[in-house]
PDB file of N, CA and C in Angstrom:
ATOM      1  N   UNK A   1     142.167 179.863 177.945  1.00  0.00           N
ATOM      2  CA  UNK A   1     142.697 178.905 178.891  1.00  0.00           C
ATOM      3  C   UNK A   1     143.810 179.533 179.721  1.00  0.00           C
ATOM      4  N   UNK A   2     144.565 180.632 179.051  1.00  0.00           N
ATOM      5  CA  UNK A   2     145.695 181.044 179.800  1.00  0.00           C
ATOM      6  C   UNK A   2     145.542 182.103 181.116  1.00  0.00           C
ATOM      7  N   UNK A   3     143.805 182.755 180.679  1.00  0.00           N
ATOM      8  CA  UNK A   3     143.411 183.294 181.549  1.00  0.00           C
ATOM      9  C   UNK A   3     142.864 182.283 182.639  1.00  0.00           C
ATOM     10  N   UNK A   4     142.684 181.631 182.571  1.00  0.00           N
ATOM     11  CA  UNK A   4     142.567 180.817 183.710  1.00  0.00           C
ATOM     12  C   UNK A   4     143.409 179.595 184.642  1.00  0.00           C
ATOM     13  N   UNK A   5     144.465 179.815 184.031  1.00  0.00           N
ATOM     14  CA  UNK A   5     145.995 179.145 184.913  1.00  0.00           C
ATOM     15  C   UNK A   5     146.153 180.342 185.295  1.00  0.00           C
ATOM     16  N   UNK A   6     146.151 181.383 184.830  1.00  0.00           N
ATOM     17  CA  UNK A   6     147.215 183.025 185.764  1.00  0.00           C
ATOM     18  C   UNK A   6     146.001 183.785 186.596  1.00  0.00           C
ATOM     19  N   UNK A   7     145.211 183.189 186.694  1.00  0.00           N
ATOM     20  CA  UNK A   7     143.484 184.010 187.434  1.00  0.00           C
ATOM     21  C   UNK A   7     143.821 184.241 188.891  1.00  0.00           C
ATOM     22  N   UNK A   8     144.835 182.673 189.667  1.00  0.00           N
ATOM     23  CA  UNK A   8     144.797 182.639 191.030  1.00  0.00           C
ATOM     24  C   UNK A   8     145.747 184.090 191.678  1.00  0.00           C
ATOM     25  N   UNK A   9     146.745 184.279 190.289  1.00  0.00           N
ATOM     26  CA  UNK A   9     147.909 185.388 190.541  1.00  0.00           C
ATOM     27  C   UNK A   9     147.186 186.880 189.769  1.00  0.00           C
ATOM     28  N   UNK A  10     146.435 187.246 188.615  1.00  0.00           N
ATOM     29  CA  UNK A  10     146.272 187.979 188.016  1.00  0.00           C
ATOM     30  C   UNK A  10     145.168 187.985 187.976  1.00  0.00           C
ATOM     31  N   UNK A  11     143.859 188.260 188.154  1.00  0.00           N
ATOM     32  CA  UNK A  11     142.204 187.964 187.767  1.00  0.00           C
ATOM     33  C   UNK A  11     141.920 189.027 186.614  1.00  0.00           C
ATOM     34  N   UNK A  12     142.621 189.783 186.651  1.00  0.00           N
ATOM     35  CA  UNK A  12     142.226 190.916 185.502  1.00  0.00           C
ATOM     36  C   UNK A  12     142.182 189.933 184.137  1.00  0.00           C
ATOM     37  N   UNK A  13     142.719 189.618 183.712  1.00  0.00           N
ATOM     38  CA  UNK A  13     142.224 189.139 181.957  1.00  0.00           C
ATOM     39  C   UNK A  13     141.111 188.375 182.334  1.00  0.00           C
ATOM     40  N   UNK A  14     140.701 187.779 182.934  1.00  0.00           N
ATOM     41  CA  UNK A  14     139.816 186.325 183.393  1.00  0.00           C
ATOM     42  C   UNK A  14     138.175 187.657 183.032  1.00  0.00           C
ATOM     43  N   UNK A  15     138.698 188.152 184.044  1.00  0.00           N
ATOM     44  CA  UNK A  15     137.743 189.684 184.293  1.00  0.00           C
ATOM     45  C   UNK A  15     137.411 190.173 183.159  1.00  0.00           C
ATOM     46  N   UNK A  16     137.991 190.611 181.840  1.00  0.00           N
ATOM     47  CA  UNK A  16     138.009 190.939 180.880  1.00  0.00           C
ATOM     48  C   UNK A  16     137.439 190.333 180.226  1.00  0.00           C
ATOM     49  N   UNK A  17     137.679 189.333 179.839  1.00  0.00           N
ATOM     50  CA  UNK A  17     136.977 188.187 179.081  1.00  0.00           C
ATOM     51  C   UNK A  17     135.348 188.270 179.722  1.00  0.00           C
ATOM     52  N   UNK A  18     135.233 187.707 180.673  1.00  0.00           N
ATOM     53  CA  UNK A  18     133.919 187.758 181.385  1.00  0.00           C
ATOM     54  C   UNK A  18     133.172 188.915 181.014  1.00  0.00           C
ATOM     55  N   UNK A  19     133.693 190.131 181.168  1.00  0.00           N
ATOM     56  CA  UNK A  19     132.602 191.375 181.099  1.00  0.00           C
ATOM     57  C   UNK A  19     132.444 191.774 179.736  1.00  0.00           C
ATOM     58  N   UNK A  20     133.486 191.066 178.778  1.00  0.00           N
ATOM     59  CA  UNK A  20     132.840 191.460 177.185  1.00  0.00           C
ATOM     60  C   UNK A  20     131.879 189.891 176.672  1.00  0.00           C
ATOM     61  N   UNK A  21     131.252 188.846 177.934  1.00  0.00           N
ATOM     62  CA  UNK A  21     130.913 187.769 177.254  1.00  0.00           C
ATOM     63  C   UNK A  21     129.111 188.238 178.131  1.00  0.00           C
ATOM     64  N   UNK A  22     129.185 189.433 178.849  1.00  0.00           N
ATOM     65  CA  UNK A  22     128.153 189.835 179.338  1.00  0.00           C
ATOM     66  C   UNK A  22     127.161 191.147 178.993  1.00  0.00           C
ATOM     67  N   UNK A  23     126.138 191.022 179.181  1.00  0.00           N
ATOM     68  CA  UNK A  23     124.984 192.118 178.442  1.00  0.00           C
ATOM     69  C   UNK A  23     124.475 192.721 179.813  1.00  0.00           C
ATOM     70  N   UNK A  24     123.799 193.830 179.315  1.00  0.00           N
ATOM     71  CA  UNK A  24     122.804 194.865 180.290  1.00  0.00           C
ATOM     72  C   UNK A  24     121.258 194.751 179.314  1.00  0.00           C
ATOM     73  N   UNK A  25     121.568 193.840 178.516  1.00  0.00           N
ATOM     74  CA  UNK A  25     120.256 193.879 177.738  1.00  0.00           C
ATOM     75  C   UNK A  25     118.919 192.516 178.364  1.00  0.00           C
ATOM     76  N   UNK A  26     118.555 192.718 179.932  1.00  0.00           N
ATOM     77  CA  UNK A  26     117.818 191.382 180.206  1.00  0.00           C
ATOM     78  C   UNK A  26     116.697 191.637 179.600  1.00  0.00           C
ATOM     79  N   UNK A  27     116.352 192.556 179.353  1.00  0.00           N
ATOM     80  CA  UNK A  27     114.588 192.710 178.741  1.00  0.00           C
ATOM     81  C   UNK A  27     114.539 192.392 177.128  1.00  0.00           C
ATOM     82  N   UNK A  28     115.640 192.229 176.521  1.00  0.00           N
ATOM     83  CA  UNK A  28     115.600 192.350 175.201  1.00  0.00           C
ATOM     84  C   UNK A  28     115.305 190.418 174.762  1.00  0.00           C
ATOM     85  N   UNK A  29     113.837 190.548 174.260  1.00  0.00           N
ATOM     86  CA  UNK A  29     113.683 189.336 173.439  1.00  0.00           C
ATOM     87  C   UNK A  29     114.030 188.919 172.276  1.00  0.00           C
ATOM     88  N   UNK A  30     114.782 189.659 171.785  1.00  0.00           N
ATOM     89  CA  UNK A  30     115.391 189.433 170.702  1.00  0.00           C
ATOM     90  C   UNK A  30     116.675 188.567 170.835  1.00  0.00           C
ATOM     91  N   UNK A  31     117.297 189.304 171.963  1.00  0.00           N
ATOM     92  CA  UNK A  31     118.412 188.661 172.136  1.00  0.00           C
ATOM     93  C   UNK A  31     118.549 187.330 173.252  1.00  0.00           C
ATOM     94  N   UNK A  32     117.122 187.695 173.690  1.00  0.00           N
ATOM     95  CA  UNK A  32     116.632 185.962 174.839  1.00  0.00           C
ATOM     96  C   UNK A  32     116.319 184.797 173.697  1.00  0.00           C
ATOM     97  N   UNK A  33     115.465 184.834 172.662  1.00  0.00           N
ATOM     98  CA  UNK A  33     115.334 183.823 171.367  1.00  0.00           C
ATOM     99  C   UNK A  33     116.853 183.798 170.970  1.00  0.00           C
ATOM    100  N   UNK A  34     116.997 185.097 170.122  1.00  0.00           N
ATOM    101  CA  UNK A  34     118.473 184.421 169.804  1.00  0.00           C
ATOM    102  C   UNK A  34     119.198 183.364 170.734  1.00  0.00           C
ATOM    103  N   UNK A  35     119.453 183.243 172.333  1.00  0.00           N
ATOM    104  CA  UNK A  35     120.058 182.691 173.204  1.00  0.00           C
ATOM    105  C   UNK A  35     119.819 181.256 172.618  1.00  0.00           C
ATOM    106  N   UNK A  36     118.667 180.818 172.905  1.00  0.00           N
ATOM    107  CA  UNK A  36     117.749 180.021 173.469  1.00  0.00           C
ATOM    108  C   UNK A  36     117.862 178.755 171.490  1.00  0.00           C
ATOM    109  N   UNK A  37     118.403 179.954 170.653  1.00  0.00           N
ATOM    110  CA  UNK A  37     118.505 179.370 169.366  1.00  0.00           C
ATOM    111  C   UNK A  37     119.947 178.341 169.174  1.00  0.00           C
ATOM    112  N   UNK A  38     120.651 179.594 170.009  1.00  0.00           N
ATOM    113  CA  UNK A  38     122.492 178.884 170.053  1.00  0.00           C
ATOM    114  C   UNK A  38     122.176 177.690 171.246  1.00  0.00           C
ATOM    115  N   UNK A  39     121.392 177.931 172.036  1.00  0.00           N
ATOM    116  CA  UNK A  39     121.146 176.415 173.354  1.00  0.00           C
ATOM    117  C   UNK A  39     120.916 175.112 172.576  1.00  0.00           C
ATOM    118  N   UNK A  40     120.013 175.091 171.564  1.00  0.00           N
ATOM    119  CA  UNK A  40     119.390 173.997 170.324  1.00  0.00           C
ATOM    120  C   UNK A  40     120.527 173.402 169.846  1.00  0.00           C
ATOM    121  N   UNK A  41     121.405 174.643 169.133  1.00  0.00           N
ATOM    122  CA  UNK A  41     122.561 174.077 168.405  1.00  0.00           C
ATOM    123  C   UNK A  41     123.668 173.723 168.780  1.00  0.00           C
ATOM    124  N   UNK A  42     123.736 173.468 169.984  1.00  0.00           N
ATOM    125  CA  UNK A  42     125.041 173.268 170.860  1.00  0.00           C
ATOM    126  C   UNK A  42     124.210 171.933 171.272  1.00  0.00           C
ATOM    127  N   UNK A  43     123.174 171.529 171.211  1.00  0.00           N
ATOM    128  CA  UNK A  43     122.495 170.296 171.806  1.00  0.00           C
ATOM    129  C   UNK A  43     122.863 169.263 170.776  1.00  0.00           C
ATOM    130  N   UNK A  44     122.608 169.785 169.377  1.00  0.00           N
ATOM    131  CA  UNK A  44     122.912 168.900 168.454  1.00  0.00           C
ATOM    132  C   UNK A  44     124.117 168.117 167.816  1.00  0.00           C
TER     133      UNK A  44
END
């Protein structure tokens, strides 16, 4: 949350956060099911 009150003055942590919550893995079905498993359980 704190990265995102100081984002308008600082974007770097905001940035940080973001690029360790992101993959280079789009082809990997392993990790598209896994996704698609945490989508279910966040429904419930």
């Amino acid at each position: 949350m704190n990265a995102m009150i100081i984002s308008p003055v600082d974007g770097s942590v905001l940035k940080q956060h973001i690029q360790t919550a992101l993959t280079t893995k789009i082809n990997d079905r392993e990790l598209f099911m896994k996704g698609i498993d945490h989508s279910y359980c966040q429904e419930e």
